[in-house]
C-alpha atoms as a PDB file:
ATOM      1  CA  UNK A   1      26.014   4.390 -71.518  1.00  0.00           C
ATOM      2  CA  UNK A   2      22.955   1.985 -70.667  1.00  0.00           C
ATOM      3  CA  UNK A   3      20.196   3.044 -68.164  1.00  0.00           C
ATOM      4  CA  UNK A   4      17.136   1.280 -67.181  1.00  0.00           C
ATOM      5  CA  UNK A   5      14.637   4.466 -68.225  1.00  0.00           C
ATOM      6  CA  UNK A   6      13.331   6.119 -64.961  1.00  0.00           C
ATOM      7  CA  UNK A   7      10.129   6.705 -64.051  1.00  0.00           C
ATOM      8  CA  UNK A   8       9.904   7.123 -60.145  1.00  0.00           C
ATOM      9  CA  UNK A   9      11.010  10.445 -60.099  1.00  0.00           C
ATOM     10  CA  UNK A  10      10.767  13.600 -62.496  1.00  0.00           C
ATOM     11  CA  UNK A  11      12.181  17.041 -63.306  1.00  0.00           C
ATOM     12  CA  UNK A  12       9.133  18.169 -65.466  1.00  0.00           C
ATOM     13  CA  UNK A  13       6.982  19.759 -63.172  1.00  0.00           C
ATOM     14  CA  UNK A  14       9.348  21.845 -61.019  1.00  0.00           C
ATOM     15  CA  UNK A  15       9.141  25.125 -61.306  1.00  0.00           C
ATOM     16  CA  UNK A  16      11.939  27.426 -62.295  1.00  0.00           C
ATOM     17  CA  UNK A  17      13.968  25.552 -64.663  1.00  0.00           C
ATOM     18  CA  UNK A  18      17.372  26.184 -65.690  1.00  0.00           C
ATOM     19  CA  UNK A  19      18.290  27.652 -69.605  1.00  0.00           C
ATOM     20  CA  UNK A  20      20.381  23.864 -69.475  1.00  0.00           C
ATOM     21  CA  UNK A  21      19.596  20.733 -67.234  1.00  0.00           C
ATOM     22  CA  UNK A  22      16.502  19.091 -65.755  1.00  0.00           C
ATOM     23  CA  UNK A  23      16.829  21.651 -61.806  1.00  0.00           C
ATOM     24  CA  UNK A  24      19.082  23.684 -60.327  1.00  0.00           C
ATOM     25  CA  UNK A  25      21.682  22.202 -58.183  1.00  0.00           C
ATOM     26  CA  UNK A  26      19.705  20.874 -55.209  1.00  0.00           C
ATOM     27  CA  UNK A  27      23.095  21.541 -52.865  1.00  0.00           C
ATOM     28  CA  UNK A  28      21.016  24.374 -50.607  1.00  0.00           C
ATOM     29  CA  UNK A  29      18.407  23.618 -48.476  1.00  0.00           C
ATOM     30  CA  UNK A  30      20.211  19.787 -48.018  1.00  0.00           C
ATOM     31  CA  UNK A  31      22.443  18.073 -44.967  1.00  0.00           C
ATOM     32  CA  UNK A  32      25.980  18.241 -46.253  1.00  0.00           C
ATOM     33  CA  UNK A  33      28.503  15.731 -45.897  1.00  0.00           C
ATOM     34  CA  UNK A  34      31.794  15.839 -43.482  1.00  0.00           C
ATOM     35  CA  UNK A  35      34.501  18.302 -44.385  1.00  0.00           C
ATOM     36  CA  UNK A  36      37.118  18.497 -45.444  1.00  0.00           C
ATOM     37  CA  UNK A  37      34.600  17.996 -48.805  1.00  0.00           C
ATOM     38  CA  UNK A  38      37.058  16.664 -51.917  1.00  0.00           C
ATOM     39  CA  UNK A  39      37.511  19.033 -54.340  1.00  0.00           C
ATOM     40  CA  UNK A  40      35.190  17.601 -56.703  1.00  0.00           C
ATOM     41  CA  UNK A  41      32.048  18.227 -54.890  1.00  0.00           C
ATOM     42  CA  UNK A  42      29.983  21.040 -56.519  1.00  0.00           C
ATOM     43  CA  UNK A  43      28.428  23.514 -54.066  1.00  0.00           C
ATOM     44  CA  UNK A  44      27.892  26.749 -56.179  1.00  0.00           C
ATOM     45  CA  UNK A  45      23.917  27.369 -56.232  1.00  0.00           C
ATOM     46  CA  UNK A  46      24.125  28.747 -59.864  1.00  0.00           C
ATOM     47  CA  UNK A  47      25.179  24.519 -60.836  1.00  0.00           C
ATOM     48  CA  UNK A  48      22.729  22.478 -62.514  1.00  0.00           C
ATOM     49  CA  UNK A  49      21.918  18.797 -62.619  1.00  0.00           C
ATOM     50  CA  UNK A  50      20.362  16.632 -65.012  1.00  0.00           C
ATOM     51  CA  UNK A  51      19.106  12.534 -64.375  1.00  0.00           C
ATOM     52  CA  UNK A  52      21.122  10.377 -66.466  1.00  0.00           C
ATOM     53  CA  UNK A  53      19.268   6.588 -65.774  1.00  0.00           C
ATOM     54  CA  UNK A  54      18.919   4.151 -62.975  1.00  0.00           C
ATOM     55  CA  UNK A  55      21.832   2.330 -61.876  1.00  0.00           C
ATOM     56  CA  UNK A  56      19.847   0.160 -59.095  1.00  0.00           C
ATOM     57  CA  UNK A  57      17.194  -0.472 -58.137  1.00  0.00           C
ATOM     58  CA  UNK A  58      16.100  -1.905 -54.642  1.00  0.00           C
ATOM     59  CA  UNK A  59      13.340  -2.543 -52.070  1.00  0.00           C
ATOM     60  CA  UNK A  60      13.908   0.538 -50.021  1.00  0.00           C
ATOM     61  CA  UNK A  61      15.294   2.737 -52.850  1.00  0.00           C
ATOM     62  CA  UNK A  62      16.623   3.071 -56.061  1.00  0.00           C
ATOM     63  CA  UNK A  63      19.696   4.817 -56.978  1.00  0.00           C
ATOM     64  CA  UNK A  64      20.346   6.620 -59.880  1.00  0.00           C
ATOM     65  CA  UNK A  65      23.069   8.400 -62.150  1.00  0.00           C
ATOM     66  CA  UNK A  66      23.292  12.439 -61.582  1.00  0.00           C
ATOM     67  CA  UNK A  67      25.173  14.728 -63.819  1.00  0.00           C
ATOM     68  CA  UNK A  68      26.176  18.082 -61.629  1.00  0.00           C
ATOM     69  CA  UNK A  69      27.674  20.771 -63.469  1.00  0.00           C
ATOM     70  CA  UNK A  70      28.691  24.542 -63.495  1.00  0.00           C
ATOM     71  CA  UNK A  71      28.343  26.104 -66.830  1.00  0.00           C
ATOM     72  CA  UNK A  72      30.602  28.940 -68.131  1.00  0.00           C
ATOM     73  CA  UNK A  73      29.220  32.134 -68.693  1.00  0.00           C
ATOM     74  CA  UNK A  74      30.436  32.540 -72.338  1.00  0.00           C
ATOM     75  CA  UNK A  75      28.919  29.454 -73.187  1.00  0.00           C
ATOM     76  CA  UNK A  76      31.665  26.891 -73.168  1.00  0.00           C
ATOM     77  CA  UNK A  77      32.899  24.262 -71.391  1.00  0.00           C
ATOM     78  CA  UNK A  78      31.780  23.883 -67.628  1.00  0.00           C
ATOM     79  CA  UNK A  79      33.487  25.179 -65.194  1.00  0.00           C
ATOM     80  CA  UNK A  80      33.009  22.234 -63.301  1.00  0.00           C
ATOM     81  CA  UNK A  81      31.043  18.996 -64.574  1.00  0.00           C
ATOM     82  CA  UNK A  82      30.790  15.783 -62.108  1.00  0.00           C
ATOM     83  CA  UNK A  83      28.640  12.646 -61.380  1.00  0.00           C
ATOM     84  CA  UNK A  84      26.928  11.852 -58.520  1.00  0.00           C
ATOM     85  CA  UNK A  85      24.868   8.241 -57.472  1.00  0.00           C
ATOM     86  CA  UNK A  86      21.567   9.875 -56.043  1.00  0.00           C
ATOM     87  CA  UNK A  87      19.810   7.440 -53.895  1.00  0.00           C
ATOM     88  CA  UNK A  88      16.027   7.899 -53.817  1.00  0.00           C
ATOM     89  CA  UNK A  89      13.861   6.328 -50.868  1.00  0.00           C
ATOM     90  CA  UNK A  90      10.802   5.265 -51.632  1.00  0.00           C
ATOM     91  CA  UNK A  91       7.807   6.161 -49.860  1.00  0.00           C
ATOM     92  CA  UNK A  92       7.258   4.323 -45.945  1.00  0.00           C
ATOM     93  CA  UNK A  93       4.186   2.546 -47.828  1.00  0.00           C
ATOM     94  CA  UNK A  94       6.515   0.981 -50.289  1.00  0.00           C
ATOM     95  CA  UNK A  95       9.517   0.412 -48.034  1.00  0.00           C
ATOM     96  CA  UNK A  96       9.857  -3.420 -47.564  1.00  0.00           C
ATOM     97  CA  UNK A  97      11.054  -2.560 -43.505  1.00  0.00           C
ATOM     98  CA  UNK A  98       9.813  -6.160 -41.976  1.00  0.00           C
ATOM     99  CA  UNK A  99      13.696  -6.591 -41.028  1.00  0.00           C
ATOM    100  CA  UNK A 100      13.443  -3.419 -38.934  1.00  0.00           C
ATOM    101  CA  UNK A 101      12.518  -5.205 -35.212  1.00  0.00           C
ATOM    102  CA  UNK A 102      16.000  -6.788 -35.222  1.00  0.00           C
ATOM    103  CA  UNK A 103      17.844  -4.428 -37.262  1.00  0.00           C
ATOM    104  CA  UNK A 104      16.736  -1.172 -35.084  1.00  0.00           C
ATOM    105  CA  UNK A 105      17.033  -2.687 -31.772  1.00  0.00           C
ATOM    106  CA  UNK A 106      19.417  -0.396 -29.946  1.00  0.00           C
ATOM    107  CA  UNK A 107      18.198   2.792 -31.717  1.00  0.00           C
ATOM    108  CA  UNK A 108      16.593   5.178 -29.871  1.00  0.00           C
ATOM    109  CA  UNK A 109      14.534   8.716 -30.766  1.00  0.00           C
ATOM    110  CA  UNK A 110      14.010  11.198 -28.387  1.00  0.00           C
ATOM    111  CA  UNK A 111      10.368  11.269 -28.138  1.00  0.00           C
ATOM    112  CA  UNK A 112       8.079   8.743 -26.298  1.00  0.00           C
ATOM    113  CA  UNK A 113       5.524   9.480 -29.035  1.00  0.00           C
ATOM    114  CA  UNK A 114       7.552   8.300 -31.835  1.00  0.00           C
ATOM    115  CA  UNK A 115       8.642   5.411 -29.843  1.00  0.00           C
ATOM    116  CA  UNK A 116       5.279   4.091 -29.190  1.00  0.00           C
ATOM    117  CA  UNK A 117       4.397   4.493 -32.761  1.00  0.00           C
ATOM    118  CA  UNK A 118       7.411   2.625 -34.097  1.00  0.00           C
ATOM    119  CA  UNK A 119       6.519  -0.370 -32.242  1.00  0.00           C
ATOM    120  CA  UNK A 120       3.272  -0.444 -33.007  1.00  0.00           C
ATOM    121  CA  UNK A 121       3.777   0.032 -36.577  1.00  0.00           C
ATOM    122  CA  UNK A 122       1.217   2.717 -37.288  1.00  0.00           C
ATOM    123  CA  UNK A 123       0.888   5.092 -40.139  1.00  0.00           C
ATOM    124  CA  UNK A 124       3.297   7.993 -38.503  1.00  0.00           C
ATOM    125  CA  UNK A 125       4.963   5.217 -36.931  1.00  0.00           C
ATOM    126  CA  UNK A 126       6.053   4.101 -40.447  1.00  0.00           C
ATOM    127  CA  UNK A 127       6.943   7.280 -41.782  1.00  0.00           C
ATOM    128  CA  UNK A 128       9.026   8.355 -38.152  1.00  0.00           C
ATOM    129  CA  UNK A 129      10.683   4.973 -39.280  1.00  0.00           C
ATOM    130  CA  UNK A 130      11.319   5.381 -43.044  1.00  0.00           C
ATOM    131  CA  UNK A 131      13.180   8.539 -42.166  1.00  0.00           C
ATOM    132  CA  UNK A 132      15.313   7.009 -39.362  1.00  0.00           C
ATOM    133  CA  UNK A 133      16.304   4.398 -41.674  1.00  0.00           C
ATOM    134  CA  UNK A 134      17.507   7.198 -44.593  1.00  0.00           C
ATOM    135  CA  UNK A 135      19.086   9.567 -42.172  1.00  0.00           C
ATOM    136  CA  UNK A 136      20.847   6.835 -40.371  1.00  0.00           C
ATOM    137  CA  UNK A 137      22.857   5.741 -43.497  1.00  0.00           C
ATOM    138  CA  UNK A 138      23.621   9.009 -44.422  1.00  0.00           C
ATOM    139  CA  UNK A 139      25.019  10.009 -40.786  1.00  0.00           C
ATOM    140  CA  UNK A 140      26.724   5.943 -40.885  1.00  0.00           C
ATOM    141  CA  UNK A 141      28.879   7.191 -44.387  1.00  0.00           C
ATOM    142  CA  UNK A 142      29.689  10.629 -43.057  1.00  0.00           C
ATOM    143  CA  UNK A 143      31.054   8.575 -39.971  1.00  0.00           C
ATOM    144  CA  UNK A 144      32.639   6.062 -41.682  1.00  0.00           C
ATOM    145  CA  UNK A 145      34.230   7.887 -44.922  1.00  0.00           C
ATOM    146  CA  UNK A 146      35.997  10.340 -41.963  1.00  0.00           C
ATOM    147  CA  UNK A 147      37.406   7.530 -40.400  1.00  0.00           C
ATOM    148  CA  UNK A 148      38.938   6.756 -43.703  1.00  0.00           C
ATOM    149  CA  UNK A 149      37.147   3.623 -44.403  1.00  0.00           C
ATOM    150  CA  UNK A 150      36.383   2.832 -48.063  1.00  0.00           C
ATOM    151  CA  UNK A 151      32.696   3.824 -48.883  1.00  0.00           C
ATOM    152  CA  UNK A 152      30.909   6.607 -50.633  1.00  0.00           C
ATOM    153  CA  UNK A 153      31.553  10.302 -50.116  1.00  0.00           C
ATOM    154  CA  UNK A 154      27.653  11.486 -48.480  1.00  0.00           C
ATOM    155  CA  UNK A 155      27.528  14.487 -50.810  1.00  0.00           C
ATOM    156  CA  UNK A 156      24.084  15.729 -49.178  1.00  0.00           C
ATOM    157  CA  UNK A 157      20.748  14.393 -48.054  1.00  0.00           C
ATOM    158  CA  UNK A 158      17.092  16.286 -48.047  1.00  0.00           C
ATOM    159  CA  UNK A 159      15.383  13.117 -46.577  1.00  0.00           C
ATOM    160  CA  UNK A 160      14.489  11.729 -49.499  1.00  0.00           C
ATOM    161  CA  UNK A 161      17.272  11.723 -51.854  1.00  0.00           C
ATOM    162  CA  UNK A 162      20.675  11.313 -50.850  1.00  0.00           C
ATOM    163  CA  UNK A 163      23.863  12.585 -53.411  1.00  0.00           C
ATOM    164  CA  UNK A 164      26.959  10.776 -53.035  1.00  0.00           C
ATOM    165  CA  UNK A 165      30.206   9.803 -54.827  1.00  0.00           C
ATOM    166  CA  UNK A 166      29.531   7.903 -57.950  1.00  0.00           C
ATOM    167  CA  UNK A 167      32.181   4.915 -58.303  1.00  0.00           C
ATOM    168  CA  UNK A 168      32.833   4.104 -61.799  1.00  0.00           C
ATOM    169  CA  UNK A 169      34.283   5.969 -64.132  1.00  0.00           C
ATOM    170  CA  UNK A 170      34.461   9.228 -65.980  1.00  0.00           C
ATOM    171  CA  UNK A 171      32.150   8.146 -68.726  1.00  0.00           C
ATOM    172  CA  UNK A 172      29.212   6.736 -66.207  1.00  0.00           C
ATOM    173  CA  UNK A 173      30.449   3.509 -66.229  1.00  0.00           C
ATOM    174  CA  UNK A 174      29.445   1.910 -62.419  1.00  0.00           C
ATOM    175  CA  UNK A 175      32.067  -0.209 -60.826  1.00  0.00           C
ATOM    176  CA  UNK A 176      30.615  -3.923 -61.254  1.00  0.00           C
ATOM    177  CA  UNK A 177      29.554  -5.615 -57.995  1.00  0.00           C
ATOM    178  CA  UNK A 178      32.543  -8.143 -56.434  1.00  0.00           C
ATOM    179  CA  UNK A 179      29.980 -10.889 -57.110  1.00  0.00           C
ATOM    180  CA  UNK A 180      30.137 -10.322 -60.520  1.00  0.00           C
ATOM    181  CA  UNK A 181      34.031 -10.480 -60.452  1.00  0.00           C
ATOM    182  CA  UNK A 182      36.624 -13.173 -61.427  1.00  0.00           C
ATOM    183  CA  UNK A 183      39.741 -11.704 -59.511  1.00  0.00           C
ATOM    184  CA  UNK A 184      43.119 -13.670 -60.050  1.00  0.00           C
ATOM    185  CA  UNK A 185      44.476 -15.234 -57.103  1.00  0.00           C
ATOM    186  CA  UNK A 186      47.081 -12.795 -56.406  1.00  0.00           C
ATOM    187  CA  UNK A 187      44.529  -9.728 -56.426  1.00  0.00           C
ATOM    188  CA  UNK A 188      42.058 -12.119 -54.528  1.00  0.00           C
ATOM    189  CA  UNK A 189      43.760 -12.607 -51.727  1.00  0.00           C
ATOM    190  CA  UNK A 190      44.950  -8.709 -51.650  1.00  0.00           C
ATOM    191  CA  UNK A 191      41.044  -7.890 -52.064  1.00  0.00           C
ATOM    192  CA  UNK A 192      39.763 -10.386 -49.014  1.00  0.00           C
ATOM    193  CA  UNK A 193      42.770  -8.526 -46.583  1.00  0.00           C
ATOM    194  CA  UNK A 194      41.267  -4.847 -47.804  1.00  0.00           C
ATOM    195  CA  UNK A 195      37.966  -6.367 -46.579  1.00  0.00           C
ATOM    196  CA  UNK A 196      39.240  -8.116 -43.435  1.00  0.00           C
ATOM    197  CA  UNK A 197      40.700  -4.861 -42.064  1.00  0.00           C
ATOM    198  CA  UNK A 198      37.626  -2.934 -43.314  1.00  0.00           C
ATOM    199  CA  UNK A 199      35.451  -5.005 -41.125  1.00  0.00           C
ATOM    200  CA  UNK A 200      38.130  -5.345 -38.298  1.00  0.00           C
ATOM    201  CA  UNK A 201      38.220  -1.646 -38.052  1.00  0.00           C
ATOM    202  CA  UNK A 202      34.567  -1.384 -38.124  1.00  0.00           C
ATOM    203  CA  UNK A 203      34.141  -3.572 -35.274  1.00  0.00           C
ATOM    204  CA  UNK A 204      36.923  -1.633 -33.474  1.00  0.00           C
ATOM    205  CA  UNK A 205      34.192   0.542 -33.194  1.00  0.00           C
ATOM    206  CA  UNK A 206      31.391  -1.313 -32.560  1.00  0.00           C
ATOM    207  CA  UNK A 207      30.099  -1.734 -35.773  1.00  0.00           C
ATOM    208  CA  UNK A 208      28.618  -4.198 -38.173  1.00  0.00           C
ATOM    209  CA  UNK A 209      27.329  -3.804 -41.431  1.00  0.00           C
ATOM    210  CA  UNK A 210      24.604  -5.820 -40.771  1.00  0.00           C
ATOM    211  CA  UNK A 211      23.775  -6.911 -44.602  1.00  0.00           C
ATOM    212  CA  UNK A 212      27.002  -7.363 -46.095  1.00  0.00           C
ATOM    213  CA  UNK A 213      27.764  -9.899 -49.288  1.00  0.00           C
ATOM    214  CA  UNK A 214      29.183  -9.634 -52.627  1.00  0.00           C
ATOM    215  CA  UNK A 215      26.569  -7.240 -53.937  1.00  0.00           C
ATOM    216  CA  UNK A 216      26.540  -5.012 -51.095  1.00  0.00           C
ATOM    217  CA  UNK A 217      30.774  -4.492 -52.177  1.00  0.00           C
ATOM    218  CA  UNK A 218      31.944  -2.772 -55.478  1.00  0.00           C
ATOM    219  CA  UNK A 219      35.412  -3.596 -57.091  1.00  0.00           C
ATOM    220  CA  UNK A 220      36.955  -0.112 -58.533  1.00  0.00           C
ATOM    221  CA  UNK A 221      40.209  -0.670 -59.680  1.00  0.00           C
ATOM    222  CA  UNK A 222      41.425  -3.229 -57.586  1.00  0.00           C
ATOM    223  CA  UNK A 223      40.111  -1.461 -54.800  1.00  0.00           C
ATOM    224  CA  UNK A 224      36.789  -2.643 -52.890  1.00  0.00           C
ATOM    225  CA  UNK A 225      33.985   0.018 -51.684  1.00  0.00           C
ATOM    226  CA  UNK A 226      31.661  -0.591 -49.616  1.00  0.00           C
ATOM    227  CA  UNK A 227      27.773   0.279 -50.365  1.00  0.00           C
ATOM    228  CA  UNK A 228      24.224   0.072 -48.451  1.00  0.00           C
ATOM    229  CA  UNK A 229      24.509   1.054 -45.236  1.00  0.00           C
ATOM    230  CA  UNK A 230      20.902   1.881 -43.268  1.00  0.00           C
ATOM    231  CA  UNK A 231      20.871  -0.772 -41.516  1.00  0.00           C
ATOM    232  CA  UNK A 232      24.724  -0.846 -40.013  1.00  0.00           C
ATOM    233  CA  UNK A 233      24.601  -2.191 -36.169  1.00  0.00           C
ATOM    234  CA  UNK A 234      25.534  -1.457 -32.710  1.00  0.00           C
ATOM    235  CA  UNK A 235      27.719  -5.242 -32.271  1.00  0.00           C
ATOM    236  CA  UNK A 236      27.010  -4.479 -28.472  1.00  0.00           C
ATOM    237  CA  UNK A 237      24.184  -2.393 -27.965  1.00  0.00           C
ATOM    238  CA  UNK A 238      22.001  -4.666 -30.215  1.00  0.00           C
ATOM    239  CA  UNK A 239      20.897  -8.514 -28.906  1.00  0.00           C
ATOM    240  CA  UNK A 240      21.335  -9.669 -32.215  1.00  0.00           C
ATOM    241  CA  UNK A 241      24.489  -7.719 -33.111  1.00  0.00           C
ATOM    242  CA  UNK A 242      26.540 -11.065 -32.837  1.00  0.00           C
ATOM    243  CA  UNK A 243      23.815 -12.940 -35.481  1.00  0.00           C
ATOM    244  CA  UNK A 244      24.380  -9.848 -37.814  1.00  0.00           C
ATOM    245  CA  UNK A 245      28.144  -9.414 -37.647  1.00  0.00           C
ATOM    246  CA  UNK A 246      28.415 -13.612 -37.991  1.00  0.00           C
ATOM    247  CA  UNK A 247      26.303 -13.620 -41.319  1.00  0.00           C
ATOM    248  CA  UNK A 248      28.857 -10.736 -42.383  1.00  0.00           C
ATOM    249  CA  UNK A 249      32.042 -12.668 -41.992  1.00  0.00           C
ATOM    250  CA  UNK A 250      30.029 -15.993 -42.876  1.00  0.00           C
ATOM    251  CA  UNK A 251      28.592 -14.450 -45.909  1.00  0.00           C
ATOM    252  CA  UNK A 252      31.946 -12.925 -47.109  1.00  0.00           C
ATOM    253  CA  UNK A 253      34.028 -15.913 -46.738  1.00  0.00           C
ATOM    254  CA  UNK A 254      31.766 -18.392 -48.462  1.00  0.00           C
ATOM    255  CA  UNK A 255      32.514 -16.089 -51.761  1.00  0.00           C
ATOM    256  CA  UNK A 256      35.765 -15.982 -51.565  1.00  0.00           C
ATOM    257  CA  UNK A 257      36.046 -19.782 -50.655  1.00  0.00           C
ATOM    258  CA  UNK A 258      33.840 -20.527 -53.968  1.00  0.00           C
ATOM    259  CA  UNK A 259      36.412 -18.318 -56.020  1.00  0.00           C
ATOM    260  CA  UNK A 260      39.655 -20.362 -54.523  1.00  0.00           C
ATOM    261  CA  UNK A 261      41.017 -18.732 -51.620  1.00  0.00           C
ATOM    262  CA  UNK A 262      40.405 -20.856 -48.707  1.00  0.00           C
ATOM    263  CA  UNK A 263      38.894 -18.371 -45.628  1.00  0.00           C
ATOM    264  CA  UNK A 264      37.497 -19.653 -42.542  1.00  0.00           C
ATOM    265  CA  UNK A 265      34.641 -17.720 -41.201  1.00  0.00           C
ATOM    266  CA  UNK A 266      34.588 -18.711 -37.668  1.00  0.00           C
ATOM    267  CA  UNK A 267      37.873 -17.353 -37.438  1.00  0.00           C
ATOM    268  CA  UNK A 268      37.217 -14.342 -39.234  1.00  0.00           C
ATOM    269  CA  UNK A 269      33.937 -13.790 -36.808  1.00  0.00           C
ATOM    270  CA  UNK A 270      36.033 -14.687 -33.425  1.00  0.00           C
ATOM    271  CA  UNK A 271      38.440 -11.838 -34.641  1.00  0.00           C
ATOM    272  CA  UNK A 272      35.932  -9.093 -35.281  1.00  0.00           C
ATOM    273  CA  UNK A 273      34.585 -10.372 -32.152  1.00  0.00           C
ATOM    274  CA  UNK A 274      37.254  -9.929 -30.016  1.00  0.00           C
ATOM    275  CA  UNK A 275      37.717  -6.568 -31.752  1.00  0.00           C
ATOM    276  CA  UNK A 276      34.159  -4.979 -30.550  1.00  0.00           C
ATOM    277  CA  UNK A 277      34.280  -6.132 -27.535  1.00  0.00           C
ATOM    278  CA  UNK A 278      38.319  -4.821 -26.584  1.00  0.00           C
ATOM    279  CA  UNK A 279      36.259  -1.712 -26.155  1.00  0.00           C
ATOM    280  CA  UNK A 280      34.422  -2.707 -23.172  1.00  0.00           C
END
């Protein structure tokens, strides 16, 4: 396996170590995902995890690799051994949130305080926003992975790293990106009607991804998954839902048009249009 070497984040000084791995498993203490949990997921406390490499890195966050695993009292094999993509925000001072006016319009929080601050961009302000924007992908993939849509199992989140299913395979090998991809034309146009009723469904619901292209969307074995989600939209609720859910289908349709399968985006956006707002 090749992995950038990581240096935003460290095992060395916690206290506590385990006889094997970099920590214990960091499953207590953490928001878990939606139940029923697949069988894979590792929740015994007595697990241990070790940092494998970066797999991405990003404005907001990078993610890397995470090795989970339970290991057998006599010494042998693990019980149970998995991998996990672990998502780590960066701190509010780093977080490149200028996109955040249009993006959060329709959010709320509770207090009048935190509003204030959010608009006026101060210090707590920042930091009341740099969590809203973590928490709200984790509670968008526990949402959306229930409803059966194709994204990332949210293993767990502590507000600062979130654990969730690694796509790839066994070995640590991530699923490329679709835009580095050269499907056929039969599994082309399979893989733009996975994504047409992936985004249909969405809007069903009054949903928009809000930053979607060809490296927001992973092909694993034929099968696309959907990543990056803090900024997903209210269609309705937000002014600029529309704007947002247009660049989506606009942005989507201009790839596959470039790889040979002719798609018209203004009919892909009236559809998805028509679907958020059959709610209403």
């Amino acid at each position: 396996m090749q992995f950038q070497e990581h240096t935003s984040f460290s095992f060395d000084s916690l206290p506590d170590a385990p006889p094997e791995g970099e920590r214990w498993s960091t499953w207590d203490g953490s928001m878990h995902g939606p139940k029923p949990r697949p069988d894979w997921v590792i929740t015994e406390l007595g697990a241990v995890e070790s940092d494998l490499g970066v797999l991405k890195t990003g404005k907001e966050a990078d993610v890397h690799l995470v090795r989970r695993w339970l290991p057998a009292e006599d010494g042998g094999a693990p019980v149970a051994d998995t991998l996990f993509a672990a998502k780590r925000y960066r701190s509010h001072e780093h977080k490149m949130f200028h996109r955040d006016s249009a993006y959060v319009d329709g959010r709320r929080v509770r207090r009048s305080r935190e509003m204030r601050a959010m608009k006026n961009k101060t210090h707590f302000g920042r930091e009341v926003l740099g969590a809203q924007w973590a928490g709200a992908e984790f509670d968008a993939l526990g949402k959306l992975w229930a409803m059966g849509l194709p994204v990332p199992y949210p293993v767990q989140f502590d507000g600062i790293e979130m654990l969730m299913e690694f796509i790839g395979t066994p070995d640590g090998q991530a699923a490329p990106r679709l835009a580095q991809t050269r499907p056929g034309p039969g599994l082309l146009a399979d893989l733009f009607e996975q994504l047409r009723e992936t985004m249909l469904e969405l809007a069903l619901h009054g949903w928009a991804h809000g930053d979607l292209s060809p490296y927001n969307v992973l092909l694993h074995e034929e099968r696309l998954v959907l990543i990056d989600w803090p900024q997903i939209v209210d269609i309705i609720g937000n002014p600029h839902g529309p704007e947002f859910l247009e660049r989506d289908a606009r942005n989507m349709s201009d790839w596959f048009t470039r790889r040979g399968l002719e798609v018209d985006s203004g009919e892909l956006f009236g559809d998805l249009m028509a679907a958020a707002t059959s709610r209403w």
